[in-house]
C-alpha atoms as a PDB file:
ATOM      1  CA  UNK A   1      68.163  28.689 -15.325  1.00  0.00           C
ATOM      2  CA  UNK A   2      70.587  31.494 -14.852  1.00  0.00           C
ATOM      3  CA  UNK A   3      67.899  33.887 -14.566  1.00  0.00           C
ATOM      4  CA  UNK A   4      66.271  31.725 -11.852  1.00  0.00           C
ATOM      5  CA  UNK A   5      69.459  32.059  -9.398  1.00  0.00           C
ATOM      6  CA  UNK A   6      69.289  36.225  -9.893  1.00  0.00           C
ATOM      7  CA  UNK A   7      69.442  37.974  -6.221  1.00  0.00           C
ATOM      8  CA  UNK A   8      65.992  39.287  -7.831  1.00  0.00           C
ATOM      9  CA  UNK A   9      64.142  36.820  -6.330  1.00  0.00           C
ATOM     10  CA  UNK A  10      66.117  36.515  -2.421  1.00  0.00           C
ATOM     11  CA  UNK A  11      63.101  37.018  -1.409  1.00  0.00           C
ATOM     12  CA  UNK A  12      60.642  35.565  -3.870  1.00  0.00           C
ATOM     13  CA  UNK A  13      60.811  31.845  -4.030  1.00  0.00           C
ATOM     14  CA  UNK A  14      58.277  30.729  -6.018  1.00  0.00           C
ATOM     15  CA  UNK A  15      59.044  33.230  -8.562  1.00  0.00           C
ATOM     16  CA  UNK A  16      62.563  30.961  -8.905  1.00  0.00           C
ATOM     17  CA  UNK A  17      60.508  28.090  -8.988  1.00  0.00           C
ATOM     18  CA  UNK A  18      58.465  29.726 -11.788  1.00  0.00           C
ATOM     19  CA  UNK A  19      60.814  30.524 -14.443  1.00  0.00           C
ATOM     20  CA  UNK A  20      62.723  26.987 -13.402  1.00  0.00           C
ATOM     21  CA  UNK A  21      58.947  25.408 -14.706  1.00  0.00           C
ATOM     22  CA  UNK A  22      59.224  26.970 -18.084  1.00  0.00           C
ATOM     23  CA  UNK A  23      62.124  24.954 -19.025  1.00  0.00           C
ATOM     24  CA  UNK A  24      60.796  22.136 -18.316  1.00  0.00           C
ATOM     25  CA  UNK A  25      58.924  23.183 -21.621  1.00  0.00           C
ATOM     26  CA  UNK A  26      62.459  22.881 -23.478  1.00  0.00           C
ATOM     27  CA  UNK A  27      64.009  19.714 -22.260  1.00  0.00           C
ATOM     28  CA  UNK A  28      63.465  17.245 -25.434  1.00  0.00           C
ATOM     29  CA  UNK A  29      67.670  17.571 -25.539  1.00  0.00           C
ATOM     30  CA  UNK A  30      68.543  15.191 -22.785  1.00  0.00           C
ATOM     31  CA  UNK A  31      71.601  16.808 -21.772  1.00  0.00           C
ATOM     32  CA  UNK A  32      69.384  20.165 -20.751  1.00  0.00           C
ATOM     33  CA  UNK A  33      67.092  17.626 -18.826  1.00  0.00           C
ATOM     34  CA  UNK A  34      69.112  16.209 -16.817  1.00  0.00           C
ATOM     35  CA  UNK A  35      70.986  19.720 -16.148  1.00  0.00           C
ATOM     36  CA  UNK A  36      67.339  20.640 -15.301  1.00  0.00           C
ATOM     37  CA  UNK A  37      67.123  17.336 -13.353  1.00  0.00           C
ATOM     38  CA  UNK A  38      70.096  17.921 -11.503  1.00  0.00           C
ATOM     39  CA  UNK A  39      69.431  21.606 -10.647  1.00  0.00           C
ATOM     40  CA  UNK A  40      65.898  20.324  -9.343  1.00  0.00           C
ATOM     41  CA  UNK A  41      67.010  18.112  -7.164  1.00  0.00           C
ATOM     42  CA  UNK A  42      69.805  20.139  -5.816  1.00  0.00           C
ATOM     43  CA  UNK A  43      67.043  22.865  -4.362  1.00  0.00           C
ATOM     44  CA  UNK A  44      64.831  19.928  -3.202  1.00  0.00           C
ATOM     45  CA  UNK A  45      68.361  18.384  -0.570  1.00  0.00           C
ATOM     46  CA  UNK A  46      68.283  22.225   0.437  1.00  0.00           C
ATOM     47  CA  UNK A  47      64.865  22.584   1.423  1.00  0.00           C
ATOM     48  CA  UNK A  48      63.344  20.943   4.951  1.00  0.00           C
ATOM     49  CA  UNK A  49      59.741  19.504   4.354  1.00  0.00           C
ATOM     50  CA  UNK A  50      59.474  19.364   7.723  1.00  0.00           C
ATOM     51  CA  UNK A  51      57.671  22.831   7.956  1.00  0.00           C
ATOM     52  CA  UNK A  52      54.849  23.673   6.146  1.00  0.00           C
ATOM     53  CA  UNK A  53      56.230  26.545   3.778  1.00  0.00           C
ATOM     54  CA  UNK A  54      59.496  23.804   3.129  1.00  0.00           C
ATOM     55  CA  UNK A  55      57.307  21.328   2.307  1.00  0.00           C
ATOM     56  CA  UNK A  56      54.843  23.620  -0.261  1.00  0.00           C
ATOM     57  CA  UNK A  57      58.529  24.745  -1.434  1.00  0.00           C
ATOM     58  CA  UNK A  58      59.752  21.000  -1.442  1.00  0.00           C
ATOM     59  CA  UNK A  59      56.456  20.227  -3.521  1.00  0.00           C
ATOM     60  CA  UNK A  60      56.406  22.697  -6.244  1.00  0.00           C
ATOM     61  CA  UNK A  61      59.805  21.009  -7.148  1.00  0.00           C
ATOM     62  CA  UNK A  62      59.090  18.031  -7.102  1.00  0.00           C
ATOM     63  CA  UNK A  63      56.005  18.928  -9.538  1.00  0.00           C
ATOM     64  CA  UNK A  64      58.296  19.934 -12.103  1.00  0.00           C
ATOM     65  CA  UNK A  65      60.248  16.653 -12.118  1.00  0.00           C
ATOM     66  CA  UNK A  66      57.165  14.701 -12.310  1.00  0.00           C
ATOM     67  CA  UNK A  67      56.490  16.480 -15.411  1.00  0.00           C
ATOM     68  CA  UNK A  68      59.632  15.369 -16.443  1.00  0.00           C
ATOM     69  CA  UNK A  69      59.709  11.992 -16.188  1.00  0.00           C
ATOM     70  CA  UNK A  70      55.927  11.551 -17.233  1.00  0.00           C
ATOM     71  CA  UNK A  71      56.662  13.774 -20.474  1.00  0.00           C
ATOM     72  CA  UNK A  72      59.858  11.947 -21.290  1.00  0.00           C
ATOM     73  CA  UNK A  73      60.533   8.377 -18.773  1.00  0.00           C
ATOM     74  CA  UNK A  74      58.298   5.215 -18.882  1.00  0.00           C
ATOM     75  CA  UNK A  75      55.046   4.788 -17.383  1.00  0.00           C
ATOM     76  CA  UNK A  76      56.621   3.115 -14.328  1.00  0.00           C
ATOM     77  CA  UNK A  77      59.332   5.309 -13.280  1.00  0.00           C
ATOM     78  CA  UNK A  78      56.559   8.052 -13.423  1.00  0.00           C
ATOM     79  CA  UNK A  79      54.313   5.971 -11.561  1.00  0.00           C
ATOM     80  CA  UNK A  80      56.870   4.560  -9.184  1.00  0.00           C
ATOM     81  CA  UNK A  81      57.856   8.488  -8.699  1.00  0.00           C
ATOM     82  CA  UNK A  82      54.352   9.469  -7.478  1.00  0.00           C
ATOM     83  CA  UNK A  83      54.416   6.748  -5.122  1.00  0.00           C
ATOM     84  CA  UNK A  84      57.776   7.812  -3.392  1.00  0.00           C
ATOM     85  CA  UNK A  85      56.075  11.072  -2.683  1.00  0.00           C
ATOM     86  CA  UNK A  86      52.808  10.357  -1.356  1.00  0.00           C
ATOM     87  CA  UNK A  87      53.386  12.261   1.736  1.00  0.00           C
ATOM     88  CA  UNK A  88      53.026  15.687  -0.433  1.00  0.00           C
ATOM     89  CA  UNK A  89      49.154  16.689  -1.676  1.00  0.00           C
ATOM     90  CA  UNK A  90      49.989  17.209  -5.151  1.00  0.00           C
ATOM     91  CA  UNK A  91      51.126  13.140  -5.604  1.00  0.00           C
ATOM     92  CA  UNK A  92      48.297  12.336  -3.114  1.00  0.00           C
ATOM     93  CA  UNK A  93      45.658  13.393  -6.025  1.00  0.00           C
ATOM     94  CA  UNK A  94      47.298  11.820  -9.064  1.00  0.00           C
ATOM     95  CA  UNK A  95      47.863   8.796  -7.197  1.00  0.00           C
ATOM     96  CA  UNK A  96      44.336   8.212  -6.064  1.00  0.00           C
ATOM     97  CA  UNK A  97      42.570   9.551  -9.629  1.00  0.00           C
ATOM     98  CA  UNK A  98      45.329   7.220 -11.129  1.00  0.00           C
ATOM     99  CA  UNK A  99      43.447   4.257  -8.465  1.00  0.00           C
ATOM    100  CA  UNK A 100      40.485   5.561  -9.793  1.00  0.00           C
ATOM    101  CA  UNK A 101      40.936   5.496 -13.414  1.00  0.00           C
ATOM    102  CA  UNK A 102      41.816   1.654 -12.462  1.00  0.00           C
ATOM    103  CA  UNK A 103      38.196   1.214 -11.263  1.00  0.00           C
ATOM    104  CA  UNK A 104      39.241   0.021  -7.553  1.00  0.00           C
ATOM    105  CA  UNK A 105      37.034   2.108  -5.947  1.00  0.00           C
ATOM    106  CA  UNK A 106      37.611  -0.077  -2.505  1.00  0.00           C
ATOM    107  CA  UNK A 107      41.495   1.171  -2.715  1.00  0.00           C
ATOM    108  CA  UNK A 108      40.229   5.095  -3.487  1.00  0.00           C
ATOM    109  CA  UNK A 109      37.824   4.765  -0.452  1.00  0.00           C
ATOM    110  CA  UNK A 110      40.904   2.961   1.894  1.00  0.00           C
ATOM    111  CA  UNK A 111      43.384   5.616   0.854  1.00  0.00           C
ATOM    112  CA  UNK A 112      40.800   8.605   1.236  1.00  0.00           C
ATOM    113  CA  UNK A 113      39.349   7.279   4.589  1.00  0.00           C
ATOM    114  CA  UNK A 114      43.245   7.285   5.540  1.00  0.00           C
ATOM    115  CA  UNK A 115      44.228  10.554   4.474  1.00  0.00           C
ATOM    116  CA  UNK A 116      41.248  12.211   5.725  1.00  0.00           C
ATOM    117  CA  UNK A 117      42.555  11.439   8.993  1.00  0.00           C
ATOM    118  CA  UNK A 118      46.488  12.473   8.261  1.00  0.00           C
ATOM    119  CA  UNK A 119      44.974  15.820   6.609  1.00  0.00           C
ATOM    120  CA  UNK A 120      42.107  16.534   9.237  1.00  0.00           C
ATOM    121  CA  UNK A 121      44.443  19.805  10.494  1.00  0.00           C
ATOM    122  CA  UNK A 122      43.275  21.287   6.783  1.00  0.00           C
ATOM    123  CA  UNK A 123      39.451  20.925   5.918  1.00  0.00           C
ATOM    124  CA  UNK A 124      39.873  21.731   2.653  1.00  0.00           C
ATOM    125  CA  UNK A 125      41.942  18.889   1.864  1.00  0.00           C
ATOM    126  CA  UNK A 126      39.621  16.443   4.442  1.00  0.00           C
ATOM    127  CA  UNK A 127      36.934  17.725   1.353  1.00  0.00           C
ATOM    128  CA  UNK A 128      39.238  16.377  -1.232  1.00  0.00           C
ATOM    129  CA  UNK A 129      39.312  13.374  -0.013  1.00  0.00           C
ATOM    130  CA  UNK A 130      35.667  13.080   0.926  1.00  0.00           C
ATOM    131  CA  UNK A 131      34.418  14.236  -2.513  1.00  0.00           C
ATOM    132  CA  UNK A 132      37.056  11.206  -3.911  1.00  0.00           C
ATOM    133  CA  UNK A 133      35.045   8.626  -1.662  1.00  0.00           C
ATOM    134  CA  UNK A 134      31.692  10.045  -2.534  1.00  0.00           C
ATOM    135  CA  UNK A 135      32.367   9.099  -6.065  1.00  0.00           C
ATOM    136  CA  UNK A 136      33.709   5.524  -5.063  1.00  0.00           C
ATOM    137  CA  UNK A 137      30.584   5.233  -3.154  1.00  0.00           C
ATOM    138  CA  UNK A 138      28.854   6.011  -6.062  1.00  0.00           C
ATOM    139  CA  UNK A 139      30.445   3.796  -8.559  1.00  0.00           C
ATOM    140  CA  UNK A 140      29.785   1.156  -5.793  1.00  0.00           C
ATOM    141  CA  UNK A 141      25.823   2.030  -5.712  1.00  0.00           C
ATOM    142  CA  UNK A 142      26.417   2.251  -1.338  1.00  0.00           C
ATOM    143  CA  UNK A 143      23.526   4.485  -1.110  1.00  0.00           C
ATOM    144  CA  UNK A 144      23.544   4.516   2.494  1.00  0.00           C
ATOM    145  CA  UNK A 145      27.114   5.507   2.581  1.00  0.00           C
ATOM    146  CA  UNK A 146      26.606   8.047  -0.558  1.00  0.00           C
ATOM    147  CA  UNK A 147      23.587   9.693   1.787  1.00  0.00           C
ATOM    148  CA  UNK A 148      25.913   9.871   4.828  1.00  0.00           C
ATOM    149  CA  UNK A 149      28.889  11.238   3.307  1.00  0.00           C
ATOM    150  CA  UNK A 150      26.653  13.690   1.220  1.00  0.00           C
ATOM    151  CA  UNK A 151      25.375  14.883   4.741  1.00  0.00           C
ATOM    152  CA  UNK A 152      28.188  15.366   6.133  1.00  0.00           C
ATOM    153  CA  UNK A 153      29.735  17.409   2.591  1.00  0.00           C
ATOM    154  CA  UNK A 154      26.914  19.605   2.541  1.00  0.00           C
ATOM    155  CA  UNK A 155      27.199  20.773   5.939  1.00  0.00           C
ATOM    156  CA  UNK A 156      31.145  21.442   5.484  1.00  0.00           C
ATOM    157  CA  UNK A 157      29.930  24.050   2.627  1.00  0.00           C
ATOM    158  CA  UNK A 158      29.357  22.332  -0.363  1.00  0.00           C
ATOM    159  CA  UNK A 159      25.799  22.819  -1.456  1.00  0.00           C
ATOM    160  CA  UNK A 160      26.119  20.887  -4.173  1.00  0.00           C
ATOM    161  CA  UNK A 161      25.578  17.423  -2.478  1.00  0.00           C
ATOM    162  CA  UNK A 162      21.815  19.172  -1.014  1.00  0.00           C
ATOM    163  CA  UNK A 163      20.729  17.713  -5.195  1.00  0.00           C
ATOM    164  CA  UNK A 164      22.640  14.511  -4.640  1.00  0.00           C
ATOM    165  CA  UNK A 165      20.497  13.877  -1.110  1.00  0.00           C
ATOM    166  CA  UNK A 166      17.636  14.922  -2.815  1.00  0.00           C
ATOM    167  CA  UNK A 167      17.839  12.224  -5.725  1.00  0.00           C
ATOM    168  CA  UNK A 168      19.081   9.416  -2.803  1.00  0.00           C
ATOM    169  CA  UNK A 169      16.126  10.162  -0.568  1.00  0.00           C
ATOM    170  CA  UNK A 170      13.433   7.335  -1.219  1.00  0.00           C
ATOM    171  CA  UNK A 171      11.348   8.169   1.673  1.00  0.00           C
ATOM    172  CA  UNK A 172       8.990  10.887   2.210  1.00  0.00           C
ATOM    173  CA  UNK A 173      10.954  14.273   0.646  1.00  0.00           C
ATOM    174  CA  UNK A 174       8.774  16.661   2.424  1.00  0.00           C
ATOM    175  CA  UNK A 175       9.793  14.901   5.827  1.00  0.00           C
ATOM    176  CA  UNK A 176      13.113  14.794   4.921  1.00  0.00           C
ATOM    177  CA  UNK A 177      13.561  18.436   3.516  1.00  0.00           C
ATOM    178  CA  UNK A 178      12.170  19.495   6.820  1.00  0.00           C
ATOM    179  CA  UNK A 179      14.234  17.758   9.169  1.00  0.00           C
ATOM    180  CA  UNK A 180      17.026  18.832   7.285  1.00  0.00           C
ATOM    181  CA  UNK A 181      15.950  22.388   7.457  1.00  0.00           C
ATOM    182  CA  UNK A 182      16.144  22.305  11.213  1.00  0.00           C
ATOM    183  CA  UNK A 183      19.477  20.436  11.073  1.00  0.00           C
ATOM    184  CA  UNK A 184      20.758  23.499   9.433  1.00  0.00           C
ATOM    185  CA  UNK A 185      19.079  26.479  11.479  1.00  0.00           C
ATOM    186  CA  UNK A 186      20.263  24.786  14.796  1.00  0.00           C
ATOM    187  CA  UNK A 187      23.829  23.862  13.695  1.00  0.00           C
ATOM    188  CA  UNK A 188      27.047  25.623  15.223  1.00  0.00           C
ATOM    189  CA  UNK A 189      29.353  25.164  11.857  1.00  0.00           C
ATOM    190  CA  UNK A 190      30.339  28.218  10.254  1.00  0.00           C
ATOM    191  CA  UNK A 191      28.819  27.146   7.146  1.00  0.00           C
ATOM    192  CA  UNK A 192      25.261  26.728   8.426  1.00  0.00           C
ATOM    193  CA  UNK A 193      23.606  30.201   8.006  1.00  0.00           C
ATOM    194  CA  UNK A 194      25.073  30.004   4.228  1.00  0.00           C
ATOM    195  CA  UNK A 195      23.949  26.489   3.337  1.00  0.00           C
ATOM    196  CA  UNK A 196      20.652  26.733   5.141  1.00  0.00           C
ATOM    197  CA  UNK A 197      20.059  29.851   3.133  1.00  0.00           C
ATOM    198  CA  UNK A 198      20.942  28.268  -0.719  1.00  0.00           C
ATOM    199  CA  UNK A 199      18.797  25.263   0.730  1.00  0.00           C
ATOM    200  CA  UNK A 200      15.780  27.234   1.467  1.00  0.00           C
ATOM    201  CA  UNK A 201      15.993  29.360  -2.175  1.00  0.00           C
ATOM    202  CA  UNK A 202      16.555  26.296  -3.948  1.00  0.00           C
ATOM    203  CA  UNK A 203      13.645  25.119  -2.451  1.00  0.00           C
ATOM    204  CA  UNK A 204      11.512  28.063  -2.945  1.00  0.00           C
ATOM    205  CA  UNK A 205      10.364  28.158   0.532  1.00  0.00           C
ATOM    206  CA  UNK A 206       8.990  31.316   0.805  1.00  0.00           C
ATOM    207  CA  UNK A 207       7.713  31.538   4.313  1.00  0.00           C
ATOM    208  CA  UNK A 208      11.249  30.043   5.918  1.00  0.00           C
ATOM    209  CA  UNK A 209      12.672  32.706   3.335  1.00  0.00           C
ATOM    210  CA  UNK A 210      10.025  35.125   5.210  1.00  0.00           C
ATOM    211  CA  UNK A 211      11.249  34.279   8.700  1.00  0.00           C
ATOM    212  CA  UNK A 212      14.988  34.617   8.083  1.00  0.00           C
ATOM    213  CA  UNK A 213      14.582  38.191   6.679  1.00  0.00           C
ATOM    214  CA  UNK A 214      12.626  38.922   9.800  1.00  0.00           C
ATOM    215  CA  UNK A 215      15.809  37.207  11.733  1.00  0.00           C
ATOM    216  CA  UNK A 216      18.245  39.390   9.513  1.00  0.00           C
ATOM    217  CA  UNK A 217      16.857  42.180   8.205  1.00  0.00           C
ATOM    218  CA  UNK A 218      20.150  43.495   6.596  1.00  0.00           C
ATOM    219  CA  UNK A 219      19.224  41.247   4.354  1.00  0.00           C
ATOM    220  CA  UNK A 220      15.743  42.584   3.182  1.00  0.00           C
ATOM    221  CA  UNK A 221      17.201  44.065  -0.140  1.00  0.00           C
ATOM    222  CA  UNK A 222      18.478  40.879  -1.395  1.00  0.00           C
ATOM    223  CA  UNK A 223      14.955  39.479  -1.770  1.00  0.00           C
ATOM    224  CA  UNK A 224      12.239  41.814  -1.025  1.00  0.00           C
ATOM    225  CA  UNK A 225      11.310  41.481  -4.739  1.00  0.00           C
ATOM    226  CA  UNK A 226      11.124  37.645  -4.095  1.00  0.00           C
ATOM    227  CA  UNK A 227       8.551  38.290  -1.057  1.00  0.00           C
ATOM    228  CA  UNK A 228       6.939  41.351  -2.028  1.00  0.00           C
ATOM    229  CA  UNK A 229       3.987  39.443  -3.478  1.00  0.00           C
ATOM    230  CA  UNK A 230       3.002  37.133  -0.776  1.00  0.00           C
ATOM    231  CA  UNK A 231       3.890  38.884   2.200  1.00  0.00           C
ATOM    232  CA  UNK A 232       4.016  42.731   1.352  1.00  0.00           C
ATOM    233  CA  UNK A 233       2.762  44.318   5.021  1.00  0.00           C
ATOM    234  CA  UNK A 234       5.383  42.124   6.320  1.00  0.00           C
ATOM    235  CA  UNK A 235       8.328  43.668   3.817  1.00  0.00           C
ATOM    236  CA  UNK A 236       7.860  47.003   4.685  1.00  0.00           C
ATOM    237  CA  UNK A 237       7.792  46.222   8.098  1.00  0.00           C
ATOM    238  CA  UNK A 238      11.413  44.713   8.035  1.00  0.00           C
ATOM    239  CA  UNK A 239      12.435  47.671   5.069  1.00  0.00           C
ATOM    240  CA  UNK A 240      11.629  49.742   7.367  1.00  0.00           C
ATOM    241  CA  UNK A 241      13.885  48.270  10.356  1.00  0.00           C
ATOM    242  CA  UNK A 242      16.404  48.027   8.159  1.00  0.00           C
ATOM    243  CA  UNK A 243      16.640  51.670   7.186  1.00  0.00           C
ATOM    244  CA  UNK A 244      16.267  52.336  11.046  1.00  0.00           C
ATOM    245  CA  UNK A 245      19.311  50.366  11.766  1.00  0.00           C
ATOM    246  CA  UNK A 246      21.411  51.863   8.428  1.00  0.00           C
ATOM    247  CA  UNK A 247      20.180  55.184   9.913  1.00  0.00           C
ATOM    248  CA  UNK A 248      21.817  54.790  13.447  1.00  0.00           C
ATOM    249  CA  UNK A 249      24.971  53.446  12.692  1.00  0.00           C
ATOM    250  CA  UNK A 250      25.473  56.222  10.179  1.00  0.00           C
ATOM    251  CA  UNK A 251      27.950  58.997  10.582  1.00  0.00           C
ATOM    252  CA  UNK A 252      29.172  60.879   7.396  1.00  0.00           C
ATOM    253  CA  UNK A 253      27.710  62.300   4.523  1.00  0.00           C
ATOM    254  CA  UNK A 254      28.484  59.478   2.718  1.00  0.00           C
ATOM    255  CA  UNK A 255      26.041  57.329   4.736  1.00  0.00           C
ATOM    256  CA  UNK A 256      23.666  59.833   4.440  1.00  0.00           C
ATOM    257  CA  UNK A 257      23.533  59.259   0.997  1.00  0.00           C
ATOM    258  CA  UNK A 258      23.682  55.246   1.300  1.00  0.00           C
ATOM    259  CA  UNK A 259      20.412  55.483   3.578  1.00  0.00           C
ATOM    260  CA  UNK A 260      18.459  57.522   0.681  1.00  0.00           C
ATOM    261  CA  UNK A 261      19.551  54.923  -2.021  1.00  0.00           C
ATOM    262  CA  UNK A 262      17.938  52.642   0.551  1.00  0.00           C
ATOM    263  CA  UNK A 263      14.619  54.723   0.675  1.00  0.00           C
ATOM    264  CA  UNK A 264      14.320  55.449  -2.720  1.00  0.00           C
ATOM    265  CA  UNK A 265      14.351  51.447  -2.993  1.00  0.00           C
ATOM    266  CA  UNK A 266      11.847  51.010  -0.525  1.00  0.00           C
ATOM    267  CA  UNK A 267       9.279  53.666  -2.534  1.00  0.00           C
ATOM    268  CA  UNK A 268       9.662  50.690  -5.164  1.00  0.00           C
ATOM    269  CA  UNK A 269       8.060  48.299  -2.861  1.00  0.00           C
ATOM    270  CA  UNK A 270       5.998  50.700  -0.165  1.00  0.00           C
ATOM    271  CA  UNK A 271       4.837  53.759  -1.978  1.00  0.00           C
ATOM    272  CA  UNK A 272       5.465  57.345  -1.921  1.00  0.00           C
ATOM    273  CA  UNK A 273       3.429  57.848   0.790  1.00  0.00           C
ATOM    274  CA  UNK A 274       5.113  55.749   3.421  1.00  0.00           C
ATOM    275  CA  UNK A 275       8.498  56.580   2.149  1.00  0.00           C
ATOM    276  CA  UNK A 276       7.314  60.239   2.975  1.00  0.00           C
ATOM    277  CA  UNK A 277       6.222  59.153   6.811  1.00  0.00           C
ATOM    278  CA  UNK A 278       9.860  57.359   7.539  1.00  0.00           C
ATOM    279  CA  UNK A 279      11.730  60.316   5.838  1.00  0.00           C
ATOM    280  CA  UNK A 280       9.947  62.649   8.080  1.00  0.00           C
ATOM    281  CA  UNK A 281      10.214  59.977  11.049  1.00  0.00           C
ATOM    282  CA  UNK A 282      14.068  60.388  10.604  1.00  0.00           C
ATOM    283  CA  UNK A 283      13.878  63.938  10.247  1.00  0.00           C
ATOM    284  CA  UNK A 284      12.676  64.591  13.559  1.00  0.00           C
ATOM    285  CA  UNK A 285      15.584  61.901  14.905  1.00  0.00           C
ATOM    286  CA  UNK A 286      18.355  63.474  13.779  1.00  0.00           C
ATOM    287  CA  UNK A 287      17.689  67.158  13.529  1.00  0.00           C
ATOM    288  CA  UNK A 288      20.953  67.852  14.926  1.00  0.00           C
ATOM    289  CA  UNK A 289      22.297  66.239  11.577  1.00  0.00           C
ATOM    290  CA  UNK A 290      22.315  69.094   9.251  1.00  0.00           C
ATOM    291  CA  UNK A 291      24.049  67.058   6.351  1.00  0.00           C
ATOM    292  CA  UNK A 292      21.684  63.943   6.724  1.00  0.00           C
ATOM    293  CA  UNK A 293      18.825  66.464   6.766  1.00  0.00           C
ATOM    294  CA  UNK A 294      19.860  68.209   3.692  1.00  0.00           C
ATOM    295  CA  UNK A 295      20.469  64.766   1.900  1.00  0.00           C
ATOM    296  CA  UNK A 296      16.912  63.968   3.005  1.00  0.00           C
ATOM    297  CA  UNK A 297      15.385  66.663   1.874  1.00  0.00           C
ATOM    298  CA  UNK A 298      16.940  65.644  -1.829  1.00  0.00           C
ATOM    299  CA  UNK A 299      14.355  63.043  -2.258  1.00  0.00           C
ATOM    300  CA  UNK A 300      11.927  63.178  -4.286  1.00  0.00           C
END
């Protein structure tokens, strides 16, 4: 405790807050507790909640208390503690696994539903609380609000919930995969591209696979092995716009040397041959580039 008030840490709260936690590891003595105790709450009338680093300050206190009293008070006064903080994330989460533990799922869907709305300002909390009423759906056998909510999860980013559609659908799972695919290539979230992509490989869809490459082809590397195969012309076509475009935007020697790792990759997949016609196609683009020339000239 004394070390926790050193001019060390003026500057480094949570480093206080820290070494304060590790005694709560040595309070079985009640006088230390409630010295502990005491300092706690001390720091916690000093602190504002009203902003958010007070209030992430505010909580990391009030973490260690709860420890406290659940390690050491009844049931009750731990329980009745959680509920006098409900307005901090930490409580938020015991209290509603605590609901859930209970097996009223209609109070974990009522209190997620509500904080979903406080929180909406921080999506990964709004997640949280979805996931929370996803599994209180699911205790509940709601299907159609599972399928919904699963929707809605797997286009905030969590892929996951794509297998938990897939085992809800009871219609026609071609249809549905393919509606879903479009759902993803024409939606604006941030998360789209990503999810879209994971939903494609998981589905081994080789020719969407195909056209995204064609879409992207910075990506060729990552699964020309994967396409190679089945549509081989159409590889090297996109290899070879990709070492174009790695070409161009190069500047140093070190560049150089990143666009013949990429050409000796696409020999793997093309041949010698046409790794020889690009090498001389670049070459003749940038003879005014003695280094990239020389680095050129390296492979073999």
């Amino acid at each position: 405790m004394t070390l926790s008030e050193s001019k060390i840490f003026d500057e480094w709260v949570s480093y206080r807050i820290d070494i304060l936690r590790l005694c709560a590891d040595f309070v079985d003595i009640e006088e230390l507790r409630d010295k502990l105790a005491s300092k706690i709450e001390y720091l916690v009338s000093n602190w504002s909640s009203e902003n958010r680093y007070g209030k992430y300050i505010t909580e990391k206190l009030l973490q260690i208390l709860f420890v406290i009293k659940e390690r050491y008070g009844s049931r009750e006064e731990a329980e009745q503690f959680v509920q006098e903080h409900l307005e901090f994330d930490f409580f938020k989460e015991v209290f509603i696994q605590k609901i859930f533990r209970e097996k009223d799922y209609e109070k974990v869907i009522e209190l997620a539903l509500k904080w979903e709305i406080q929180d909406r300002q921080y999506p990964g909390l709004v997640s949280k609380w979805k996931k929370m009423r996803y599994e209180a759906y699911k205790k509940l056998s709601l299907k159609e609000e599972q399928m919904k909510l699963a929707k809605e999860l797997l286009f905030d980013g969590n892929f996951e919930y794509f297998r938990e559609l897939k085992e809800l659908i009871t219609g026609d799972k071609v249809e549905f995969y393919n509606n879903l695919k479009q759902e993803l290539k024409s939606y604006k979230g941030w998360h789209g591209k990503d999810i879209y992509l994971k939903v494609i490989l998981e589905e081994n869809d080789l020719d969407e696979l195909m056209e995204f490459v064609k879409e992207n082809p910075l990506r060729i590397e990552e699964y020309a092995d994967k396409l190679k195969d089945r549509f081989k012309d159409e590889v090297i076509e996109v290899y070879k716009k990709y070492i174009k475009l790695a070409a161009s935007s190069s500047s140093n020697r070190k560049d150089y040397q990143k666009v013949c790792g990429i050409l000796k990759r696409y020999k793997k997949i093309a041949g010698k041959q046409s790794q020889k016609e690009i090498i001389n196609e670049l070459m003749s683009l940038y003879k005014k580039r003695p280094a990239f020339i020389e680095e050129l000239s390296k492979i073999k």
